[in-house]
Structures are given as C-alpha cells and as structure tokens.
Protein backbone atom coordinates (compact mmCIF):
# COMPACT_ATOMS: atom_id res chain seq x y z
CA UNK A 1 0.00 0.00 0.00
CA UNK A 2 1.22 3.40 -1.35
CA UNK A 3 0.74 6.89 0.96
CA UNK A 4 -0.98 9.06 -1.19
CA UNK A 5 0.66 12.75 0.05
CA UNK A 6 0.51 16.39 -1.51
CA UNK A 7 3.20 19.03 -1.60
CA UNK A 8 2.34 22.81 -0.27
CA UNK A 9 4.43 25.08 -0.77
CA UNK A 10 4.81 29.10 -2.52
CA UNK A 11 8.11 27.90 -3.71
CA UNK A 12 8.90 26.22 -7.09
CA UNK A 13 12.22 25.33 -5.80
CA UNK A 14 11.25 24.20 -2.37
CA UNK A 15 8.33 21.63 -4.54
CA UNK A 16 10.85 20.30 -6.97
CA UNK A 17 13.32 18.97 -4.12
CA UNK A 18 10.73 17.99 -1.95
CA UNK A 19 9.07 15.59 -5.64
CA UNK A 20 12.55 14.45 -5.90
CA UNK A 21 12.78 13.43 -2.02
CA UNK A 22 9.23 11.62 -2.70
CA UNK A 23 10.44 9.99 -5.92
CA UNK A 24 12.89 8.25 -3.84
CA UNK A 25 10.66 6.80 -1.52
CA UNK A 26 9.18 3.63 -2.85
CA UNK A 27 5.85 3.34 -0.66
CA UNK A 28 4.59 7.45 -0.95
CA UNK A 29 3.12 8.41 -3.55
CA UNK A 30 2.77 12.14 -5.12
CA UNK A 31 -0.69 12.94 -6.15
CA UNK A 32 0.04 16.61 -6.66
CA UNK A 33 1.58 20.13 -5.84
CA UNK A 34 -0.05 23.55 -4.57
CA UNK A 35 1.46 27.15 -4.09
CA UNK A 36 -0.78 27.75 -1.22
CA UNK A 37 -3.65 26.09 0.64
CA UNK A 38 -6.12 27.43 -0.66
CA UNK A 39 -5.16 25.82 -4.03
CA UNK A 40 -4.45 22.78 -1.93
CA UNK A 41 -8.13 22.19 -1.35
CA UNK A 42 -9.51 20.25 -4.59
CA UNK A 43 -6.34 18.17 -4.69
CA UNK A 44 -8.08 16.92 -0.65
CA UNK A 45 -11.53 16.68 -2.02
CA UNK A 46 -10.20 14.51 -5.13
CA UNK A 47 -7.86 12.18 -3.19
CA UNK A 48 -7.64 10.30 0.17
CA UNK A 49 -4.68 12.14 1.08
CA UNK A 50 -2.60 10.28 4.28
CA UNK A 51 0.17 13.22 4.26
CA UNK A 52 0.74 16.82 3.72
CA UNK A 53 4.32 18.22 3.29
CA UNK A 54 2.97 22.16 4.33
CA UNK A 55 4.95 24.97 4.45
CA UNK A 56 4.08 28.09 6.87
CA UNK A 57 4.57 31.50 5.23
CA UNK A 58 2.68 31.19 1.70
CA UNK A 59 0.14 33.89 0.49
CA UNK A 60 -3.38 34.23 0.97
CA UNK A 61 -2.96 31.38 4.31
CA UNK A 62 -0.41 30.74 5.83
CA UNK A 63 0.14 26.83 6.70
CA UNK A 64 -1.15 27.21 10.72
CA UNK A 65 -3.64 28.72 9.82
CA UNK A 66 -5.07 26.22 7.44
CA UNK A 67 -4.03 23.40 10.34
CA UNK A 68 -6.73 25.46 12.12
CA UNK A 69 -9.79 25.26 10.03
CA UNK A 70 -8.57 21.84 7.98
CA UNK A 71 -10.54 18.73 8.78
CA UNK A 72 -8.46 16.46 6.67
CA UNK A 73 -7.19 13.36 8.29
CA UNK A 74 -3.58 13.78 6.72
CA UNK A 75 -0.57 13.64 8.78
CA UNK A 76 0.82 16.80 8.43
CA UNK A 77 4.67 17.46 7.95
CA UNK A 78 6.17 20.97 7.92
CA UNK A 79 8.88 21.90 5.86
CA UNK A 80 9.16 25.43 6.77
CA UNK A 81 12.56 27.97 6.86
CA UNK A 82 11.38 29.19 10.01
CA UNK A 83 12.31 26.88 13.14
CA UNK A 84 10.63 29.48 15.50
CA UNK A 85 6.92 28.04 14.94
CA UNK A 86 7.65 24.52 15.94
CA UNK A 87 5.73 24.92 19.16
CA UNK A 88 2.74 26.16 17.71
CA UNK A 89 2.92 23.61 14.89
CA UNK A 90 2.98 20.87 17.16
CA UNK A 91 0.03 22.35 19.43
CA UNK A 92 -1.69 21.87 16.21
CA UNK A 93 -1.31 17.71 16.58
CA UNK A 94 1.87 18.02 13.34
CA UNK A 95 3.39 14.74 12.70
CA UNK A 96 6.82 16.56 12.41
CA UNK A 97 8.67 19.56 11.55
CA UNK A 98 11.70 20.06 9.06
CA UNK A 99 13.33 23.05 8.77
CA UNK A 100 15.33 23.90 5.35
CA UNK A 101 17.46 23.11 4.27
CA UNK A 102 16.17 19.22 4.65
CA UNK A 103 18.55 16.65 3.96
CA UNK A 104 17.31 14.06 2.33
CA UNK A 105 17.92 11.37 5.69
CA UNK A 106 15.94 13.59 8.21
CA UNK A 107 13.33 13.50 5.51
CA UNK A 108 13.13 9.68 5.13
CA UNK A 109 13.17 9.72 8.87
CA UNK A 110 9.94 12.30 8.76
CA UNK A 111 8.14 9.39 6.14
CA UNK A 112 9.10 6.56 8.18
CA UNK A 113 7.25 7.77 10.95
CA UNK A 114 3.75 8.46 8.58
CA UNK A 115 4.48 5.13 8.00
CA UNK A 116 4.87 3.60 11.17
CA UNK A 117 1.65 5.94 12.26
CA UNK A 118 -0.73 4.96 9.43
CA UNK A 119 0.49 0.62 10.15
CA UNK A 120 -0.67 1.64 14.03
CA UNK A 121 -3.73 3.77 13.01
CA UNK A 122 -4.80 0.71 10.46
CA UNK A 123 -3.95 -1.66 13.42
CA UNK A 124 -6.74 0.05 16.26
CA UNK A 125 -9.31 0.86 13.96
CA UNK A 126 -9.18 -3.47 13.31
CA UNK A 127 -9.38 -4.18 17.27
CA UNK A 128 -11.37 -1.42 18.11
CA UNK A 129 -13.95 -2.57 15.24
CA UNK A 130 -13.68 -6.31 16.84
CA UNK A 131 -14.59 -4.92 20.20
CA UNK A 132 -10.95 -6.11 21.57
CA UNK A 133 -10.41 -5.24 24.91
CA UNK A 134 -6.61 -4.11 24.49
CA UNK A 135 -3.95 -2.44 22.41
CA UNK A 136 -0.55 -2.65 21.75
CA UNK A 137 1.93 -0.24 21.49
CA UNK A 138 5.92 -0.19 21.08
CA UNK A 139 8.25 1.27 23.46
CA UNK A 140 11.45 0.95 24.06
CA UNK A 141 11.99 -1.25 21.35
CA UNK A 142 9.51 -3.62 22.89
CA UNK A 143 5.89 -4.38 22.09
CA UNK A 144 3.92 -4.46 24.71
CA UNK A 145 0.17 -4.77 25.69
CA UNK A 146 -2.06 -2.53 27.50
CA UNK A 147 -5.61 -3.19 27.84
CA UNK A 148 -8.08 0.16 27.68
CA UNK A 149 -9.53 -0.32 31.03
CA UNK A 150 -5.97 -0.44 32.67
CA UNK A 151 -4.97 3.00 30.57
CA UNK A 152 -5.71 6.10 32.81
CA UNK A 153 -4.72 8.78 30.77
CA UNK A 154 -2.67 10.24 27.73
CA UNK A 155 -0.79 13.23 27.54
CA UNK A 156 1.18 14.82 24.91
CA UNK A 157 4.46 15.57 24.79
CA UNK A 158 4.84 17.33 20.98
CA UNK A 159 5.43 14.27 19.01
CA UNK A 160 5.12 11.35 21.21
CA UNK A 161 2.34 10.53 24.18
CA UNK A 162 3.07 9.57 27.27
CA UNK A 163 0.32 6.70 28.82
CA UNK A 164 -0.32 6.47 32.63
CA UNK A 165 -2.00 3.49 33.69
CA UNK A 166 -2.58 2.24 36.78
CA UNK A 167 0.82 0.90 37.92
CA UNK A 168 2.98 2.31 34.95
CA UNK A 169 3.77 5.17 32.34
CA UNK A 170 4.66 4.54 28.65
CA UNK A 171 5.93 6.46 26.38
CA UNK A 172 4.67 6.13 23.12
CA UNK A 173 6.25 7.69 19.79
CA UNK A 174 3.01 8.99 18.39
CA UNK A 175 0.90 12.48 18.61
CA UNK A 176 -2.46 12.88 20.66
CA UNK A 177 -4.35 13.49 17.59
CA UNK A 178 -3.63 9.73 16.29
CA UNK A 179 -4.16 8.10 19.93
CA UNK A 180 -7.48 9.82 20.17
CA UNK A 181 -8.55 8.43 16.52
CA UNK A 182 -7.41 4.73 17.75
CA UNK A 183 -8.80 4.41 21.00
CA UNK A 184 -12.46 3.65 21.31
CA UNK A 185 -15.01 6.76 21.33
CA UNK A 186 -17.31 5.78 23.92
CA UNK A 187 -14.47 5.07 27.07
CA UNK A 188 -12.07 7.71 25.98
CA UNK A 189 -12.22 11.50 25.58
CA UNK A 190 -10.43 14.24 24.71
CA UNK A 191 -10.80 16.96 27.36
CA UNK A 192 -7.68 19.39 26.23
CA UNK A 193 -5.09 19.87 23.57
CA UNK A 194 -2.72 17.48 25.77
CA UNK A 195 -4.94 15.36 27.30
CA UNK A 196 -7.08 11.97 26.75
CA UNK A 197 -8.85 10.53 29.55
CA UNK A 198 -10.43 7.19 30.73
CA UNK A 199 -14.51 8.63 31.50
CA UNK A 200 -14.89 5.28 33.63
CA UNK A 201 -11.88 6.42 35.85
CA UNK A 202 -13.26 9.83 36.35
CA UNK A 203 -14.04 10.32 40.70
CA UNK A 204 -15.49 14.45 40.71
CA UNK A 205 -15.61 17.19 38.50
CA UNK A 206 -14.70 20.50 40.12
CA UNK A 207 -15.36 23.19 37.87
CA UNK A 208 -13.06 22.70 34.97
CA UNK A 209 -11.56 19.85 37.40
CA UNK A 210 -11.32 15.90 36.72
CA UNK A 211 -10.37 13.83 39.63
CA UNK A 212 -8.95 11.39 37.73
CA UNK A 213 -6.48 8.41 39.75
CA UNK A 214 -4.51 10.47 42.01
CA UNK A 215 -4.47 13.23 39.31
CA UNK A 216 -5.88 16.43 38.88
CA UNK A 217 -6.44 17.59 34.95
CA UNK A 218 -7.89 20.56 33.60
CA UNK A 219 -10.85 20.87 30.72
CA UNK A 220 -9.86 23.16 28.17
CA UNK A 221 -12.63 25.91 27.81
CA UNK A 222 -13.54 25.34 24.17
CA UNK A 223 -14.51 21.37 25.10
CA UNK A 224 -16.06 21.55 28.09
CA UNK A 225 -19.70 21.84 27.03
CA UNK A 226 -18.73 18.56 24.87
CA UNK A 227 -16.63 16.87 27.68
CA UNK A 228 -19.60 17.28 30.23
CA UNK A 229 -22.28 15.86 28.19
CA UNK A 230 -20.49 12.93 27.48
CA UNK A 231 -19.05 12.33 30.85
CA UNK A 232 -22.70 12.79 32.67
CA UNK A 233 -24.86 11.74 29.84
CA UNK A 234 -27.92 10.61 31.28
CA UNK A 235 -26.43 9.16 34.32
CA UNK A 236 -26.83 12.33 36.32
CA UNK A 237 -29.54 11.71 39.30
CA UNK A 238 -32.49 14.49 39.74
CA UNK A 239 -34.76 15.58 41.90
C-alpha cells in the first residue's frame, strides 16, 4: 500500500526537491503540488490524502492557519525555513517539523514515521472494530500490551504521548491526535489539547476539574460543554 501525500508550498524550488525526495521513496506516492492552501483544497476533495508536506509563510494562508480550520485526516509534515513556529505547529497535533534546508535522511526519517503511524492507526481501527479489549503499542523497542480499562490517561508531549496506567507510564512515539482516533469513542475523551482521559476512571468534577487516579487535569474551555455531556450523559440523578 502506497501513501498518497501532496506538496504545499509558494516555492517552485522548495516543490521540486521535496518531488525528488518523494520519488525516492518507494511506498509514498505524489498525487500533486499547490502554491498555497487554498489551491491545496480540490487536490483533498479529489484524493484520500494520508500526508501533507505544508509549508508556513505562503500567500493568501499561511500553513497554521489552514491546520486550524482543515478537517483532513492527513498527517501533516512541515517543511518550513522558520524553526521558531515549531511549538505552535505541534500544538496543532503536526506529525513533524523540518526546517530547510532538509537533507534528504531527516526527511526519510519524517516518512518513516507516517508510516509507522498509518500501520498503528490501520492496526486500532481493526481491534477497536472487533470490540478487543486491548492495544498494543511499542516502546522501548519492545511491544507491549495494555488493555483500555488499565490505561488512565494520555498526555502529549509534541510528538510522542506519554500513557499512565494504573501501575505504569509509557511512552509512546506517536501524537495525541492519532491516539485519540485509535482508541475507542465511547471510554475515551479528549478533554484538552494534551490530554485523553479514561470517562470510567473519572471520581469528581470541580469546575473545569477531573479527579482522575490520584491526578488532577484541567478541561480546556472550548470542550467543556462537549466533555460534560459525554461524561454525565444521562447518568446524572435528579430531583
């Protein structure tokens, strides 16, 4: 299986070494080029794209700000000349960030993880779809299992998650965004930017407070309306 990925970028220069990089990658494939997003936007509607190589400064939008109002499902690689947005790119749930010059090595290494992300992504959607009670995940060069109702928590840590269960932490080379897609819906929320919770290990809510374990997390402001009707539900007794 081929990734199908699209190159964004205002510079003719910057698109022809980034098609060469692709060319020499035998499992991505290059479905087409845009100067900016905007002109980026039929080549998503025509094409299942699984990544974006996106630049930051281009005219009309700048990359960021087409992370913000995108809903493609597209890993998203920067290849920007302008290292002083990485935190703000990964905020926005990037797989990874080149700066350029790229050499053609820390490129292969950027692929390799889409790669590695779309095998896992492919991977949960099968168990969660065969109601499996567990996961897998590799760390430390070691695959290991964890089952959902033993996983307490996620948080991010720019490109790779760190899992708290209930006797251990893992950390997993991956980005929130991609956990929250892989675990199942209706036992695991997202309740900030950096965090992914267990709803069944939730003690109180205080405010924009979870008890959750021995931790204390905040809801982001923007998802708490969300967060709260799917924590309470219909499970909340009245008078």
């Amino acid at each position: 299986m081929k990734l199908k990925c699209i190159i964004v970028d205002d510079e003719p220069v910057a698109r022809k070494v980034l098609q060469e990089f692709v060319e020499e990658i035998d499992y991505i494939e290059l479905v087409g080029q845009a100067e900016n997003p905007l002109r980026a936007l039929p080549l998503l509607d025509a094409h299942e794209i699984d990544i974006i190589f996106l630049d930051i400064n281009m005219p009309k939008m700048n990359g960021l700000d087409f992370l913000k109002s995108s809903r493609s499902k597209a890993d998203i690689i920067i290849t920007t000349a302008y290292p002083a947005y990485a935190a703000d790119a990964y905020g926005l749930d990037v797989l990874d960030y080149l700066v350029k010059p790229i050499a053609f090595e820390r490129f292969l290494k950027a692929c390799n993880k889409a790669k590695e992300m779309r095998e896992l992504k492919k991977g949960g959607e099968s168990k969660t779809n065969n109601n499996d009670d567990h996961f897998f995940i590799k760390s430390n060069n070691q695959i290991e299992k964890i089952f959902y109702k033993d996983l307490v928590y996620a948080e991010a840590m720019l490109n790779y998650v760190m899992l708290y269960t209930n006797t251990e932490k893992k950390m997993v080379y991956i980005t929130i965004k991609s956990l929250e897609e892989q675990l199942p819906s209706d036992m695991f929320i997202k309740v900030h930017k950096s965090f992914i919770v267990n709803i069944h290990k939730i003690k109180s809510i205080d405010g924009n407070i979870l008890d959750i374990g021995n931790n204390k997390i905040s809801i982001s402001q923007n998802l708490r309306e969300k967060v709260m009707n799917e924590i309470v539900k219909d499970k909340m007794i009245k008078r």
